[in-house]
Protein backbone atom coordinates (compact mmCIF):
# COMPACT_ATOMS: atom_id res chain seq x y z
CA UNK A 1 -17.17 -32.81 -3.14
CA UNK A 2 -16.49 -34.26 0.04
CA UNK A 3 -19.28 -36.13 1.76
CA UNK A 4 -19.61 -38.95 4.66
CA UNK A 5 -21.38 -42.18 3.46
CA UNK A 6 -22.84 -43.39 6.65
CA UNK A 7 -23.43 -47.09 5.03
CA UNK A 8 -19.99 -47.69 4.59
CA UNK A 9 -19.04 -45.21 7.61
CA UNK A 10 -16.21 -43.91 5.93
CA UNK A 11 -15.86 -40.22 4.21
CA UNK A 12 -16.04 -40.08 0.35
CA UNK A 13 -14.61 -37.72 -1.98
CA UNK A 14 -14.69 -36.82 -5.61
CA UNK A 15 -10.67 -35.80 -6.33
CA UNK A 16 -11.81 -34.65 -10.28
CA UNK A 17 -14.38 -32.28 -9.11
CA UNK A 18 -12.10 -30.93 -6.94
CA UNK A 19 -9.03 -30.29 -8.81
CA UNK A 20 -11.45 -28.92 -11.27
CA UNK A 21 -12.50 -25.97 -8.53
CA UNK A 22 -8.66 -25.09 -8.97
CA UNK A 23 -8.06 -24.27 -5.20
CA UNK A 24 -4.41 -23.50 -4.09
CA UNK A 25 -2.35 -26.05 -3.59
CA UNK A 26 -0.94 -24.02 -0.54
CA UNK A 27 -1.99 -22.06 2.13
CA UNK A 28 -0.17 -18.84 1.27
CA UNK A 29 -1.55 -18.78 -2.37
CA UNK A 30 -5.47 -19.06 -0.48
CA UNK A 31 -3.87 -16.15 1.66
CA UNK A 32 -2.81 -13.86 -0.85
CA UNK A 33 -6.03 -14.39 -2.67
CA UNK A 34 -7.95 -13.43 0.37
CA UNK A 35 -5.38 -10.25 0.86
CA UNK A 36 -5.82 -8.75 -2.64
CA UNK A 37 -9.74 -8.36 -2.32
CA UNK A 38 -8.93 -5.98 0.74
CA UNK A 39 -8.62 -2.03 0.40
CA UNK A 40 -5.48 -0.89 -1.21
CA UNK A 41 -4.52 1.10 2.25
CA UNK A 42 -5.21 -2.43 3.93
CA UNK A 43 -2.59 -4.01 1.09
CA UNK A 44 -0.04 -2.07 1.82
CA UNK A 45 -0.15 -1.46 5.80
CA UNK A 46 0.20 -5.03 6.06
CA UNK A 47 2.73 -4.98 3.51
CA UNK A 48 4.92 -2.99 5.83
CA UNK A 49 3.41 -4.65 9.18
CA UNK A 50 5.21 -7.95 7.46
CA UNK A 51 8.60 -6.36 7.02
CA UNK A 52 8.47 -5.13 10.33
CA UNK A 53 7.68 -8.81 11.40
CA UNK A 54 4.69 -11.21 13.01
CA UNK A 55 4.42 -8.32 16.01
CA UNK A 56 4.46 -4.70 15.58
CA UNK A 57 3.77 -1.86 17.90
CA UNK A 58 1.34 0.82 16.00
CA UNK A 59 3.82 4.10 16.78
CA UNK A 60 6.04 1.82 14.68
CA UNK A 61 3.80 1.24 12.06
CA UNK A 62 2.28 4.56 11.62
CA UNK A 63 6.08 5.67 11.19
CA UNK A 64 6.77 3.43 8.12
CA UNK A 65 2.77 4.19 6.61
CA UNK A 66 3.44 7.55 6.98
CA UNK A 67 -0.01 8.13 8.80
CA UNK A 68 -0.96 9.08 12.30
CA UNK A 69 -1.94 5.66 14.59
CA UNK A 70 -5.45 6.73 14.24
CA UNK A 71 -5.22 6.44 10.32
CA UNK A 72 -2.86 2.93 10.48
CA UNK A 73 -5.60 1.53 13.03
CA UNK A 74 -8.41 2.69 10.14
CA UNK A 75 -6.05 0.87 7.36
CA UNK A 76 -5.76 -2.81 9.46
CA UNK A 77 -9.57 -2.47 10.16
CA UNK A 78 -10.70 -4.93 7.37
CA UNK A 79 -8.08 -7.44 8.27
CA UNK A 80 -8.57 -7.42 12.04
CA UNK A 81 -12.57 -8.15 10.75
CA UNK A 82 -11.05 -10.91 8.69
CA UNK A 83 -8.96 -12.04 11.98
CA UNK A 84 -5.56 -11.87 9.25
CA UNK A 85 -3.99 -9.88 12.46
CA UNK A 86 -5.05 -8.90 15.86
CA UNK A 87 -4.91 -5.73 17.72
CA UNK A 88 -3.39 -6.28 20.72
CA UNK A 89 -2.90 -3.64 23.50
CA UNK A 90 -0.61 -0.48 21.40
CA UNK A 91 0.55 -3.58 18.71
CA UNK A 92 -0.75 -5.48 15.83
CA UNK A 93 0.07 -9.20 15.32
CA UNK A 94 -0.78 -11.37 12.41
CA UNK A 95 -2.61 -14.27 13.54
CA UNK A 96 -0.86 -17.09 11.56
CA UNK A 97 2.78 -16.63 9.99
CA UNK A 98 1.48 -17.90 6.62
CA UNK A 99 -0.56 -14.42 6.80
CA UNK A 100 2.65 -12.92 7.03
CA UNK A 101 4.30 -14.43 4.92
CA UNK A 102 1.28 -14.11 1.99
CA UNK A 103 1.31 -10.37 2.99
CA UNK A 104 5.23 -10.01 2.32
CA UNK A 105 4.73 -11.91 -0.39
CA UNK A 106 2.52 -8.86 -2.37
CA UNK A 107 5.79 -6.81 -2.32
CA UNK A 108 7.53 -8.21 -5.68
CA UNK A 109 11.39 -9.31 -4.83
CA UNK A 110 12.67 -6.46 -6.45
CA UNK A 111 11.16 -4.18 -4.11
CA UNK A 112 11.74 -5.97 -0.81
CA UNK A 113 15.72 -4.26 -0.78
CA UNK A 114 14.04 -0.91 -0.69
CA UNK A 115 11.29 -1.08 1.34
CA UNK A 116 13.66 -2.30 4.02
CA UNK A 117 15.77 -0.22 3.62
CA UNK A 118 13.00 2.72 3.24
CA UNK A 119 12.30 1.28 6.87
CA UNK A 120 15.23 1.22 8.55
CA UNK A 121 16.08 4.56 7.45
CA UNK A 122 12.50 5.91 9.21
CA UNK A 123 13.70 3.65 12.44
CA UNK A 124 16.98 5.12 12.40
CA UNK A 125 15.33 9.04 12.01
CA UNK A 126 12.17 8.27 14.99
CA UNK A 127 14.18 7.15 17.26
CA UNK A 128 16.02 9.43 19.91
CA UNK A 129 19.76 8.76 20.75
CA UNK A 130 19.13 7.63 24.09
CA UNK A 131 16.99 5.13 22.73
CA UNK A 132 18.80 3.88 19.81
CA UNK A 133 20.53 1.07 21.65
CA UNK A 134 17.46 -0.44 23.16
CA UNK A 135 15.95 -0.36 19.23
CA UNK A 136 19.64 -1.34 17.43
CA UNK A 137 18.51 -4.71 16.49
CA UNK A 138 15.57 -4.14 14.51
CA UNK A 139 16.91 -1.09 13.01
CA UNK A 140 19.84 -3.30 12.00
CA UNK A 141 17.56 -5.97 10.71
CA UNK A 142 15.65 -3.15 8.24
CA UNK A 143 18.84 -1.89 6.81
CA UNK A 144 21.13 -4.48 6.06
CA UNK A 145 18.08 -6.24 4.22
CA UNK A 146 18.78 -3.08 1.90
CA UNK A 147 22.34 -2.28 2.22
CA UNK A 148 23.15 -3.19 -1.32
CA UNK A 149 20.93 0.12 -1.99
CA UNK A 150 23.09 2.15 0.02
CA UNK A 151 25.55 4.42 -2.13
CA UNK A 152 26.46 7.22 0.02
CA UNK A 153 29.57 6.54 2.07
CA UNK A 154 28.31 8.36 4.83
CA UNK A 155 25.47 6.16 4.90
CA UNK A 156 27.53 3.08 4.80
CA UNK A 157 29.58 4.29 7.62
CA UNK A 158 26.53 4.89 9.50
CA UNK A 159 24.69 1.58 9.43
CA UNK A 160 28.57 0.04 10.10
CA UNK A 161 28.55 1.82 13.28
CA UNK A 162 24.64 0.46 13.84
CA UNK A 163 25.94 -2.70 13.31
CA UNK A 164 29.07 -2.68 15.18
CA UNK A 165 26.63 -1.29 18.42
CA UNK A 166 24.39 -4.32 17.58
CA UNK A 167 27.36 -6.63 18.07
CA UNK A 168 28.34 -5.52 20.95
CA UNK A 169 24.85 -5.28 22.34
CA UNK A 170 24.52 -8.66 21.42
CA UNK A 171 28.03 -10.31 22.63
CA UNK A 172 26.83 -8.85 25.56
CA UNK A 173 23.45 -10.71 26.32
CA UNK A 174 25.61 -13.38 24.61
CA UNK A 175 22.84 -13.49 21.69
CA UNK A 176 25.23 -13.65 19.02
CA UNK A 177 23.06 -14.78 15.64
């Protein structure tokens, strides 16, 4: 379909026989095609790895799969062979942020809320008090994406007071957005 014609030096291309291939017209769709051939347990650990963000440390991970890090290294194994992420030293990083975004994009939109906020929750139980500060902002992040789910007041008050630490973590390293 696409060929160079040395006598003219110049490459040729047949735009009919290639719109009749039906490729994707963008990157993510060619993504999400290659993502939905992998194992289920692949599916859905980088499901979670993409609502967690581009980087995520495994103890994080295995926390929102469920699974020990052994078992959430076992689940990434067929996309680190398909170089979709990258084990890194105790982390996992998806190697393009069209991966991530194809991989986010398996989750329908009415899900998204929950899973967040399914995440933050787990955040907000793992992590010890005298840590909680240090992890505020990416607990944060998790729940408000799912605070309309929220319906317990005590819960409400709760992520207000995560959020209230968050601003004044980040007034003070003046990193206000």
């Amino acid at each position: 379909m696409l060929a160079f014609d040395h006598d003219a030096a110049c490459w040729s291309w047949d735009p009919d026989r290639i719109h009749d291939k039906g490729y994707a017209d963008n990157v993510v769709d060619l993504m999400v095609g290659k993502l939905i051939r992998l194992p289920v347990e692949t599916q859905q650990a980088l499901r979670l790895l993409a609502c967690l963000g581009n980087v995520a440390a495994v103890a994080k991970l295995s926390i929102v799969l469920g699974t020990e890090e052994e078992q959430a290294h076992a689940a990434l194994w067929p996309a680190v062979r398909q170089e979709l992420v990258e084990r890194l030293e105790g982390r996992y990083r998806f190697t393009h942020d069209r991966v991530q975004e194809a991989a986010y994009s398996l989750i329908s939109e009415e899900l998204r809320a929950e899973a967040h906020l399914r995440i933050g929750r787990l955040l907000a139980a793992h992590t010890p008090p005298e840590e909680l500060e240090e992890a505020i902002f990416e607990i944060v992040n998790q729940l408000n994406r799912g605070a309309t789910l929220i319906a317990s007041r005590e819960e409400r008050d709760q992520l207000a007071e995560f959020n209230l630490i968050a601003g004044k973590r980040a007034k003070g390293s003046t990193a206000y957005a």
